[in-house]
N, C-alpha and C. Protein backbone atom coordinates (compact mmCIF):
# COMPACT_ATOMS: atom_id res chain seq x y z
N UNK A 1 12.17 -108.68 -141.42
CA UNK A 1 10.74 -108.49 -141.15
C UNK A 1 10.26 -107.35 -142.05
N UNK A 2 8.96 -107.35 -142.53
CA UNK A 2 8.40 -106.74 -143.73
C UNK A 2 7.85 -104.97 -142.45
N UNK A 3 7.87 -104.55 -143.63
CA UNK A 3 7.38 -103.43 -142.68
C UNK A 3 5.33 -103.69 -142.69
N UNK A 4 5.26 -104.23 -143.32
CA UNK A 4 3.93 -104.22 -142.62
C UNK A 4 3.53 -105.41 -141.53
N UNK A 5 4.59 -106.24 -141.75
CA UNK A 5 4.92 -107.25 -140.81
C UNK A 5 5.20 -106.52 -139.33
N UNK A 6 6.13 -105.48 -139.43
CA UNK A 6 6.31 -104.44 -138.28
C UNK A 6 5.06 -103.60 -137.83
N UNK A 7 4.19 -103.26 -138.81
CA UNK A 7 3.35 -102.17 -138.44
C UNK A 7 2.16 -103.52 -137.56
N UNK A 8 1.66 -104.79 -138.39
CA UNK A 8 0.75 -105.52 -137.33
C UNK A 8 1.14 -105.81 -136.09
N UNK A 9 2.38 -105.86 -135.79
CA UNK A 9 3.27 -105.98 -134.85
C UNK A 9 3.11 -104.92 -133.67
N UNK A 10 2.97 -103.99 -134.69
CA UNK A 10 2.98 -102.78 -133.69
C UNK A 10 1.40 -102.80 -133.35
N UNK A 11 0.51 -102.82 -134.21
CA UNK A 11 -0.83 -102.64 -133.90
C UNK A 11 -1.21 -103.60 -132.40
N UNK A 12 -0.52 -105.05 -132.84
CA UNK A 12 -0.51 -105.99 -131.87
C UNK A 12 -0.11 -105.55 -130.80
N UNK A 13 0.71 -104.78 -130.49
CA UNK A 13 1.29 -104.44 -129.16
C UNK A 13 0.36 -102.99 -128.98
N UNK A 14 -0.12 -102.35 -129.40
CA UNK A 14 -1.30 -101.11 -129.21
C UNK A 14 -2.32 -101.76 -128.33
N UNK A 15 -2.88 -102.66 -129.34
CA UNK A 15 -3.73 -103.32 -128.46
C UNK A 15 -3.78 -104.28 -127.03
N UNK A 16 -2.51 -104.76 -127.29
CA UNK A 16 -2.42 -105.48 -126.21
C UNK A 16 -1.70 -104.83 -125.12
N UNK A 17 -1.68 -103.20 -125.03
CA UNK A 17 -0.86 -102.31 -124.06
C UNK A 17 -2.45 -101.69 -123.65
N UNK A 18 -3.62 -101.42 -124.66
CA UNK A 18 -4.93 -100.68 -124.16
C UNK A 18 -5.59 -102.17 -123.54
N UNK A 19 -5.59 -103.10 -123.63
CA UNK A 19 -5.88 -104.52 -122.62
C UNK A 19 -5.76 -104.05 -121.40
N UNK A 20 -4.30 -104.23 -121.28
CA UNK A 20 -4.17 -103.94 -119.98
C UNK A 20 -3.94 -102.92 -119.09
N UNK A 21 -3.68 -101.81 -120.04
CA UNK A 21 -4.17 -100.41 -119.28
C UNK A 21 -5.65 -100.87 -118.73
N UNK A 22 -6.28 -101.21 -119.74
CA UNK A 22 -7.91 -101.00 -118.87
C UNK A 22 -8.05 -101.98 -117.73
N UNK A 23 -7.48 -103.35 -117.90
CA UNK A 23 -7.36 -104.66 -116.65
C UNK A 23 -6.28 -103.78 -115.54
N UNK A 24 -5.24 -102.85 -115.59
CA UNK A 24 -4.72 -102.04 -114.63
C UNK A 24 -6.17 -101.11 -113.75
N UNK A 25 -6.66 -100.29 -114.63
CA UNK A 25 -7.70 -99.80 -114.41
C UNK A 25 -8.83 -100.28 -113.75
N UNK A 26 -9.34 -101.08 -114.02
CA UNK A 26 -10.24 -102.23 -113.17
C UNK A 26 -9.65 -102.33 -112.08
N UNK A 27 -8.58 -102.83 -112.16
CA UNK A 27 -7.79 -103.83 -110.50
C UNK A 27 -7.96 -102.64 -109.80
N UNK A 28 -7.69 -101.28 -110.25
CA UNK A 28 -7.54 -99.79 -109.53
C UNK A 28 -8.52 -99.31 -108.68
N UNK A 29 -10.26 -99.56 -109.21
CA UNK A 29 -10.70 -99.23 -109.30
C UNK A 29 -11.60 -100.57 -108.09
N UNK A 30 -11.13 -101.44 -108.04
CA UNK A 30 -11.52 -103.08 -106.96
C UNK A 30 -10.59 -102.39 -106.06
N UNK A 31 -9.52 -102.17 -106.11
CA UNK A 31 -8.56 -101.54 -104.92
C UNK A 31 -9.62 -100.43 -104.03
N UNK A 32 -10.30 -99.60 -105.40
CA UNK A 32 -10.40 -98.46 -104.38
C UNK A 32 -11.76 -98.81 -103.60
N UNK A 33 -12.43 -99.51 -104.16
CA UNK A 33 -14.20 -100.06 -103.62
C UNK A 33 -13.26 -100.93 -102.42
N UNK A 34 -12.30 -101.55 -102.81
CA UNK A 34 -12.09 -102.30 -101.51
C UNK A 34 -11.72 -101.87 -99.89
N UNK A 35 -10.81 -100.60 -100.49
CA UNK A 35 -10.15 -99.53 -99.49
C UNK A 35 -11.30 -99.13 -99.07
N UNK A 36 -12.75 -98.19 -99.50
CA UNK A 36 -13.54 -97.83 -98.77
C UNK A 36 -14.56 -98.86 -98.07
N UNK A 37 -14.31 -100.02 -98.16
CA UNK A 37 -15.53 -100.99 -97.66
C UNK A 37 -14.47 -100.93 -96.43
N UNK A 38 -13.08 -102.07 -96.61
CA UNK A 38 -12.11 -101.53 -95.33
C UNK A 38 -12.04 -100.79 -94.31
N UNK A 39 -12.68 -99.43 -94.99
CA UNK A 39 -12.41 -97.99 -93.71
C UNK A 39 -13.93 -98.00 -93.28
N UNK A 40 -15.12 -98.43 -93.95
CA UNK A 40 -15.96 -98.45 -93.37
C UNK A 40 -16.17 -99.79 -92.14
N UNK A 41 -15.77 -100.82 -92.54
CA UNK A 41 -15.33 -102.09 -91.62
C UNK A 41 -14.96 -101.10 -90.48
N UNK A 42 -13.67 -100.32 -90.43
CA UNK A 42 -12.93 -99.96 -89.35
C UNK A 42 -13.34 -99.10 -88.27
N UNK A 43 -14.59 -98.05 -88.99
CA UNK A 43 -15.74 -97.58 -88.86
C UNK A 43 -16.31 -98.26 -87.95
N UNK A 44 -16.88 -99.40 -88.14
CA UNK A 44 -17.95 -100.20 -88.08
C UNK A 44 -17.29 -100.48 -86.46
N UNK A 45 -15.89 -101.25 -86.39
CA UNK A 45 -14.96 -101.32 -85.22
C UNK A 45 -15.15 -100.73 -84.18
N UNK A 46 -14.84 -99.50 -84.56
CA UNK A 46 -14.64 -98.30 -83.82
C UNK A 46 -15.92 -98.11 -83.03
N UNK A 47 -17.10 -97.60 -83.75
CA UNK A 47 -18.37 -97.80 -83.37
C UNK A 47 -18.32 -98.94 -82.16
N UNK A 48 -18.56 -100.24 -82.89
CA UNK A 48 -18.64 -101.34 -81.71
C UNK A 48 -17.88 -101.18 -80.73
N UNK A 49 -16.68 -100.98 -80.72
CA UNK A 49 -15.58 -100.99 -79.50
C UNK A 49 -16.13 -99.52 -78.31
N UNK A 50 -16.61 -98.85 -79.05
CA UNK A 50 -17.59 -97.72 -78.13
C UNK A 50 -18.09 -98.10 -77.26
N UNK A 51 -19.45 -99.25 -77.83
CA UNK A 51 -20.28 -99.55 -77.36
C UNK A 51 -20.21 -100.75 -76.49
N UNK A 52 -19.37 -101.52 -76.70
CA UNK A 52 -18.32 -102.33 -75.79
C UNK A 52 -18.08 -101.77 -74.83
N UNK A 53 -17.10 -100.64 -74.66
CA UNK A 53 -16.77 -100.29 -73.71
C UNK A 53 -17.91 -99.17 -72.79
N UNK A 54 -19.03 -98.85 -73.23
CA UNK A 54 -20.16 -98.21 -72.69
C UNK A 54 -21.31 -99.67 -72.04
N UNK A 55 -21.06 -100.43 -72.82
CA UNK A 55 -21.75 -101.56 -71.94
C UNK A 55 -21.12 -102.37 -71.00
N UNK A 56 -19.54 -102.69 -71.09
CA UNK A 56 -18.97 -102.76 -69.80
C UNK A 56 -19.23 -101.81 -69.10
N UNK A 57 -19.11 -100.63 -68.67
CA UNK A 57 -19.25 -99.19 -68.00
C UNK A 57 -20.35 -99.63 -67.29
N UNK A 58 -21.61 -99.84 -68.07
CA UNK A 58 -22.90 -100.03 -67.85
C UNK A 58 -22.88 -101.64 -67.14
N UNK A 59 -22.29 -102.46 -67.21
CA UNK A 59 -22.02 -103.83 -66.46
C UNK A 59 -21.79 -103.76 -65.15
N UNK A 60 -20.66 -102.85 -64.73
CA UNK A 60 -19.94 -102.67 -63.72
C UNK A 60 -20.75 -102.12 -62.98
N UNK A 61 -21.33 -100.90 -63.54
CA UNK A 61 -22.67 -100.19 -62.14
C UNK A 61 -23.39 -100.86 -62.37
N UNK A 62 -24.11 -101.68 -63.41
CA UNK A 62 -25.35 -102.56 -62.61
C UNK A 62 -24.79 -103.97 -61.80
N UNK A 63 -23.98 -104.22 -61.70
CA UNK A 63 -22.60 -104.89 -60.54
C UNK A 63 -22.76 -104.04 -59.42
N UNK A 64 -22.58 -103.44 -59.57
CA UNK A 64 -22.93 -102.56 -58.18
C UNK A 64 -23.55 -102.59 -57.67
N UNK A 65 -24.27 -102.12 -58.69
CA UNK A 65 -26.03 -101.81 -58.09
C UNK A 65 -26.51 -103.12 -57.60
N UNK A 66 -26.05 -104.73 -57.98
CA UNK A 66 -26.84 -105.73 -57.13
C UNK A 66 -25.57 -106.06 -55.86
N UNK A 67 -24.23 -105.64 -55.84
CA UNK A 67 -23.60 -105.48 -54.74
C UNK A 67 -24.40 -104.63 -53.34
N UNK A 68 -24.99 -103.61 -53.60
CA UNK A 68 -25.08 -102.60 -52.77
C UNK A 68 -27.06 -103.31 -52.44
N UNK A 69 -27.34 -103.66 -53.16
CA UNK A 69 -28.71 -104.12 -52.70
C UNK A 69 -28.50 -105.59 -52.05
N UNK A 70 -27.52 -106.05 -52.77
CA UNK A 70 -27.69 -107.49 -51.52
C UNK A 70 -26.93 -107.43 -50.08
N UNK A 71 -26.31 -106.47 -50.22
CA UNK A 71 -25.98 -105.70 -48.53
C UNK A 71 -27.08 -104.86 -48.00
N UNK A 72 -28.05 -104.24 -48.94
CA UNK A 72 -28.98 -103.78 -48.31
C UNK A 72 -29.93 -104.62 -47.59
N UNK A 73 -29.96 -105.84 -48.37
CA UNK A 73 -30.74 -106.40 -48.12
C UNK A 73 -30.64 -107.36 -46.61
N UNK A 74 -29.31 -107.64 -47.06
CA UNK A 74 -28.50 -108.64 -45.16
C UNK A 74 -28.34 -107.49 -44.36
N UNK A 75 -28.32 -106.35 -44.63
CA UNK A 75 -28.46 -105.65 -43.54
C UNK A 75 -29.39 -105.28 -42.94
N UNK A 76 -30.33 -105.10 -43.45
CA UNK A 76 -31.56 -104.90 -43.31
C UNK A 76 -32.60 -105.53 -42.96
N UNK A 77 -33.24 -105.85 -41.74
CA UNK A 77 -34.41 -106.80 -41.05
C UNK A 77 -35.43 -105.64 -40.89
N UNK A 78 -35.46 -104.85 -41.99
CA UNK A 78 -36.58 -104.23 -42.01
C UNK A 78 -38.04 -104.99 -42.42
N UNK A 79 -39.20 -104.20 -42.58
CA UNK A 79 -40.36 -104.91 -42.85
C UNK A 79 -40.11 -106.04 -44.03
N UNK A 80 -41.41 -106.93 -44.05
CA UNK A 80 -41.53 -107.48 -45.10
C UNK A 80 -41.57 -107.24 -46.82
N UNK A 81 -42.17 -106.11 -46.68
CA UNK A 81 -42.70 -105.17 -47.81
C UNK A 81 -41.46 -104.29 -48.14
N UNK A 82 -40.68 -103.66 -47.36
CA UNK A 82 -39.11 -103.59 -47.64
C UNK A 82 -38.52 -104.05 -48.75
N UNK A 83 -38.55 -105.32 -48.10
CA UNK A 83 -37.47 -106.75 -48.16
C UNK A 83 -38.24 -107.10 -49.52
N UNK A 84 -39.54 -107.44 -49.68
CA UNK A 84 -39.76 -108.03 -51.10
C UNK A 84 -39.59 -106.83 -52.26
N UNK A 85 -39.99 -105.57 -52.12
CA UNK A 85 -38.92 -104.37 -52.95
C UNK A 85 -37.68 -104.19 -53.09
N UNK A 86 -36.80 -104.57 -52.40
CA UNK A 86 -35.53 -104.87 -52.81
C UNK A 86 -35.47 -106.19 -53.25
N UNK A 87 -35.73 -107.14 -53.06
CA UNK A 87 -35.94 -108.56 -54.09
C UNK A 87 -36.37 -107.90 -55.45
N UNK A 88 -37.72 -107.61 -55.67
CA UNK A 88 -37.84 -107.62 -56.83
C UNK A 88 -36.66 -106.33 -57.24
N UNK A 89 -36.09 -105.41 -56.73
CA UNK A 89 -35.07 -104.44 -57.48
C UNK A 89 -33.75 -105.12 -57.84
N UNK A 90 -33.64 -105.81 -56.64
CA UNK A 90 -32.50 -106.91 -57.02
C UNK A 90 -32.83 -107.59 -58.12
N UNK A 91 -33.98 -108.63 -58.45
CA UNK A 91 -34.35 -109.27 -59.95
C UNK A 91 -34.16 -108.59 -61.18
N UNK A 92 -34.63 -106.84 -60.85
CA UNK A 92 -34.63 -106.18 -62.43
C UNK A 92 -33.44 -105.95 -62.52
N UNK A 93 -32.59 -106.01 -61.75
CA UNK A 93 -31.08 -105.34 -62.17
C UNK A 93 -30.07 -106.67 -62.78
N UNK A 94 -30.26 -108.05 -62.16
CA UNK A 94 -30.07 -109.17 -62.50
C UNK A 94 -30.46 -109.29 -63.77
N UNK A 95 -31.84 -109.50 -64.23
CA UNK A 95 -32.23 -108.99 -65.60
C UNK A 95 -31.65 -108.30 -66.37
N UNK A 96 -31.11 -107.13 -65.88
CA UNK A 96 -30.84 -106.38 -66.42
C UNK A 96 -29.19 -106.46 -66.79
N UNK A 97 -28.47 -107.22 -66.07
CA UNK A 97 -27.12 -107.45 -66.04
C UNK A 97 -26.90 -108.76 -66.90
N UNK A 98 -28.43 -109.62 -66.92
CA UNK A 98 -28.29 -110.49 -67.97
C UNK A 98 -28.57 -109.93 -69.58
N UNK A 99 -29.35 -108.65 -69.42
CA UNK A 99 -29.58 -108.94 -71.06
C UNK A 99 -28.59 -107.81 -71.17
N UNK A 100 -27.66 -107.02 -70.62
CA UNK A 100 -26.09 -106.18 -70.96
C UNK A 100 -25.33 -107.28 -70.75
N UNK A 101 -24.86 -108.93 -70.54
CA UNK A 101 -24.42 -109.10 -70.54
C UNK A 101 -24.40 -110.24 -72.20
N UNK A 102 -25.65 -110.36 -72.12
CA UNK A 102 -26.23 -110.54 -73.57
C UNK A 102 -25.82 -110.17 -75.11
N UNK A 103 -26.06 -109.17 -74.49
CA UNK A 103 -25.69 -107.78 -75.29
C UNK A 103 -23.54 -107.52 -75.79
N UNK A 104 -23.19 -107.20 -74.67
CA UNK A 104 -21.88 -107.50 -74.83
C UNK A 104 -21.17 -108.76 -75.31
N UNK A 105 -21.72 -109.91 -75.04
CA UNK A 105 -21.11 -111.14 -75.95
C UNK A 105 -21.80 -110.72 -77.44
N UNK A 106 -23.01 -110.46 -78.05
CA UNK A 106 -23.26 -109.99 -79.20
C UNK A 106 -22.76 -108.96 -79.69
N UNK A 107 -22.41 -108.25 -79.09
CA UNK A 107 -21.49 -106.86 -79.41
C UNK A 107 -19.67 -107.52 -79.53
N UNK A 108 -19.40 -108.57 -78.63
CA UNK A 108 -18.04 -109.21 -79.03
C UNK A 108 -17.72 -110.14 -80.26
N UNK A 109 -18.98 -110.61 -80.52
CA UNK A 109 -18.78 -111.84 -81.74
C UNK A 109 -19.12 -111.12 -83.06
N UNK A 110 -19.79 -109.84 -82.88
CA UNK A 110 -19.72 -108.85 -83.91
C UNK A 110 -18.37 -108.54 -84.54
N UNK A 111 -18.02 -107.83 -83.46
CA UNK A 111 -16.38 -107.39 -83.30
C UNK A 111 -15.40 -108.68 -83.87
N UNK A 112 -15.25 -109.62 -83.03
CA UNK A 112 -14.90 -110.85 -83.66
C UNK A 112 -15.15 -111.17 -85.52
N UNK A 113 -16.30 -110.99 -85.51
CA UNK A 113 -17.15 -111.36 -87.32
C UNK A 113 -16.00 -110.18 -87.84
N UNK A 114 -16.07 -108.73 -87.24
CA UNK A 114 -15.54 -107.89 -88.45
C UNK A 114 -14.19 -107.78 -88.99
N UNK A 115 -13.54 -108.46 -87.23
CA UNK A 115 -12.18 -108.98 -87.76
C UNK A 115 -11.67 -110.28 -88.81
N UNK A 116 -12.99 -110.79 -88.57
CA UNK A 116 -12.27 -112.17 -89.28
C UNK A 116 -12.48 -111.28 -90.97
N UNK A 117 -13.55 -110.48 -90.89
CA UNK A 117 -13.54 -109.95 -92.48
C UNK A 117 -13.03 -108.95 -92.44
N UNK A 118 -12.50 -108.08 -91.47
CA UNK A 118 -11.05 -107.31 -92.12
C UNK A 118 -10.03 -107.96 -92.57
N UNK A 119 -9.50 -109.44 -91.82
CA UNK A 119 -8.91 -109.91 -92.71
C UNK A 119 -8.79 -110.36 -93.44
N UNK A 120 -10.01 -110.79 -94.07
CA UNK A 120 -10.26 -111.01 -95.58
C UNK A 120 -9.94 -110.16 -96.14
N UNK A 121 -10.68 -108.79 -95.91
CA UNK A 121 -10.28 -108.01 -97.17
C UNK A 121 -8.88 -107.51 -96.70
N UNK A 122 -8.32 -107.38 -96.08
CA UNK A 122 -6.67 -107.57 -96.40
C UNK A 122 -5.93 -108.10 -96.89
N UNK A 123 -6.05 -109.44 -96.93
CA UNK A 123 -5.52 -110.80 -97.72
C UNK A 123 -6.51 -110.76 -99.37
N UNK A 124 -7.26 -109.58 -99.42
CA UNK A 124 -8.30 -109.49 -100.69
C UNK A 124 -7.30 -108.62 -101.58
N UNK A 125 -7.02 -107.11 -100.64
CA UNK A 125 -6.49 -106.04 -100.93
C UNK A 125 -4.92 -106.29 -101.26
N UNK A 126 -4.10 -107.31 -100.63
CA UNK A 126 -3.28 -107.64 -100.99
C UNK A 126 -2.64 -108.91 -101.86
N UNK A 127 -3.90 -109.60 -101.86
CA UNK A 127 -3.72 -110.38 -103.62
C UNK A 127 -4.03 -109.39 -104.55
N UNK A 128 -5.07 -108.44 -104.29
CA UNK A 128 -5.21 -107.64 -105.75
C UNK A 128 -3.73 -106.37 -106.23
N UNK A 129 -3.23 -106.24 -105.06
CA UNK A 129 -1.98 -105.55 -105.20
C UNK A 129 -1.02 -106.22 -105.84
N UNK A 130 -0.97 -107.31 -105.50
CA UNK A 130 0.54 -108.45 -106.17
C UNK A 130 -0.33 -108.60 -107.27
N UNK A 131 -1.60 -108.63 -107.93
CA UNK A 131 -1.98 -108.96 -109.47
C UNK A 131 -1.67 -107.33 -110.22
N UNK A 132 -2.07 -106.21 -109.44
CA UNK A 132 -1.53 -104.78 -110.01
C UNK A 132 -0.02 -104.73 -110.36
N UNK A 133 0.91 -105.27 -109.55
CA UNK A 133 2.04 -105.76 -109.77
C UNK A 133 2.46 -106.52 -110.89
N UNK A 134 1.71 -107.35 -111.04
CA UNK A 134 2.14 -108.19 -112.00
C UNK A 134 1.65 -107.58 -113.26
N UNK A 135 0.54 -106.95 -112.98
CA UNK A 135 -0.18 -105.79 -114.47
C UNK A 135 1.14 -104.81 -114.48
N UNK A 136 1.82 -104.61 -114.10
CA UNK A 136 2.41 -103.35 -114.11
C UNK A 136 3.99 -103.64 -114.79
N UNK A 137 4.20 -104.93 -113.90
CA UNK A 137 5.69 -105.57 -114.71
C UNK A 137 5.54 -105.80 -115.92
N UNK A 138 3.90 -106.51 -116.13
CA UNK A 138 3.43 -106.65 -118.01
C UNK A 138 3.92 -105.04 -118.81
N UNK A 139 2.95 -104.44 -118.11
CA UNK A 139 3.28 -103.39 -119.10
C UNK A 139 4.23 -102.22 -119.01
N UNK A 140 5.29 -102.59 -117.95
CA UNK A 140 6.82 -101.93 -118.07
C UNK A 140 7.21 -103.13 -119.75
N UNK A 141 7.36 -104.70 -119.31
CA UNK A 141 7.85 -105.16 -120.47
C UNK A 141 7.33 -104.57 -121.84
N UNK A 142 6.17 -104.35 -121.52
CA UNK A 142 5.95 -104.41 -123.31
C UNK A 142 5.92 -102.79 -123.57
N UNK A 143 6.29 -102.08 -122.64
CA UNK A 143 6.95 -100.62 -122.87
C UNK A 143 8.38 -100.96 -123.69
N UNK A 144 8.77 -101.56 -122.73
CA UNK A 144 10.26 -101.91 -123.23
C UNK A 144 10.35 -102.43 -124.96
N UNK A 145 9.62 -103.26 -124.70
CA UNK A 145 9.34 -104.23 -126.52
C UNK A 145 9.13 -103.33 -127.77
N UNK A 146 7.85 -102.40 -127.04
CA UNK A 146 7.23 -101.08 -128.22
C UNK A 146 8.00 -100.34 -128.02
N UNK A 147 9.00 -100.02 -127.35
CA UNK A 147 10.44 -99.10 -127.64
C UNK A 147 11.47 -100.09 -128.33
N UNK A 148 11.81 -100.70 -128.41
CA UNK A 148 12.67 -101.74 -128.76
C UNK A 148 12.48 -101.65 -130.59
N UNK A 149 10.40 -102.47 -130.67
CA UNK A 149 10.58 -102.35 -131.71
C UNK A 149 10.64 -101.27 -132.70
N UNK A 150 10.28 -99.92 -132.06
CA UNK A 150 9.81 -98.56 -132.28
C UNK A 150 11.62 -97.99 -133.17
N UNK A 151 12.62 -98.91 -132.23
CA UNK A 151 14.00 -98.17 -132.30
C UNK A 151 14.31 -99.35 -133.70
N UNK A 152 13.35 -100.57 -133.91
CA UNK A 152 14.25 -100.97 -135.00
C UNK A 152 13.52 -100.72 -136.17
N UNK A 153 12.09 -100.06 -136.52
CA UNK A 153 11.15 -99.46 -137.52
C UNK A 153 11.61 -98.30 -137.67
N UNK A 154 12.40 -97.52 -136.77
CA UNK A 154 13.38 -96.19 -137.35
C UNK A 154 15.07 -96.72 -137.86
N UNK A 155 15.24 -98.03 -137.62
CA UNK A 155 16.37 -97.72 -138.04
C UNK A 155 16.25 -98.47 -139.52
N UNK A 156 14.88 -99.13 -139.11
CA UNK A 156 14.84 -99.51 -140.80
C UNK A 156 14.79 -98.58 -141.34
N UNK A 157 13.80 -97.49 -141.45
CA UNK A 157 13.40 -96.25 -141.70
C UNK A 157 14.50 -95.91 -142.45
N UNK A 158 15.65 -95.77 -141.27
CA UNK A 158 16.91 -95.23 -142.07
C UNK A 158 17.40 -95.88 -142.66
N UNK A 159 18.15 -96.76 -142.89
CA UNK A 159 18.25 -97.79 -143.89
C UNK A 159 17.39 -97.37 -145.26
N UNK A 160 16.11 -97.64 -144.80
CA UNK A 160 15.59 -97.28 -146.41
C UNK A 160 15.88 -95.90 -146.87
N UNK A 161 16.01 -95.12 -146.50
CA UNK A 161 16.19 -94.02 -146.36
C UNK A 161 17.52 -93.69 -147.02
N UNK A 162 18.52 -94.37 -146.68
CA UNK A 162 19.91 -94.25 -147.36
C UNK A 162 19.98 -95.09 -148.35
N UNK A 163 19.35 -96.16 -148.73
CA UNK A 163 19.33 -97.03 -150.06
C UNK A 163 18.87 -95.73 -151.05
């Protein structure tokens, strides 16, 4: 092989080692936008699962609260005017146990939605890891190659060198 045959050779492998440094770089850089969308997702979780569990909280005493009024109410042969104030208190709390209960299935299928796209971007984050991988085995090999050929342009070197 001619030495300038060696030197395009080498140029060829310059370039095709700054390729994929920069396609390493990219994937690095999708990793890291991906990692923070992830922790904000988890964020996002956390939050909901709060509020989940503050609107169950909030389920259970307004459970109550129409437990304790519809015993007020069979217990009670008080007036008429009584009796239709606890009806209608009984209605707003019913109401009210319907749209927290509303609320909590929308607050679950949320939760539900963010899992199904956490695991997207997991199965995202970890195809782009096995392609960093595979960027990385590229350019261990062609480390290896541009040392390889690096060791046989010096020994030509020497060679010419001793002619």
């Amino acid at each position: 092989m001619s030495l300038e045959g060696i030197k395009q050779k080498m140029n060829s492998l310059r370039l095709e080692q700054e390729e994929t440094q920069s396609k390493y770089e990219e994937v690095q850089a999708k990793v890291k936008v991906l990692e923070q969308e992830n922790l904000a997702k988890e964020q996002e979780i956390t939050s909901l699962s709060h509020k989940n569990q503050l609107l169950e909280a909030e389920v259970e005493k307004l459970e109550t609260g129409i437990k304790e009024a519809k015993a007020i109410a069979e217990q009670g042969s008080q007036a008429g005017t009584q009796n239709e104030n606890l009806q209608r208190r009984l209605q707003l709390l019913e109401e009210e146990v319907e749209e927290s209960d509303k609320q909590m299935r929308e607050t679950n299928e949320k939760l539900r939605q963010t899992d199904v796209k956490a695991g997207h971007f997991e199965r995202k984050v970890q195809a782009l890891e096995a392609s960093r991988d595979q960027w990385e085995e590229k350019y261990e090999e062609m480390a290896r190659k541009y040392a390889g050929v690096k060791k046989e342009l010096e020994d030509f070197q020497q060679e010419i060198g001793n002619i």
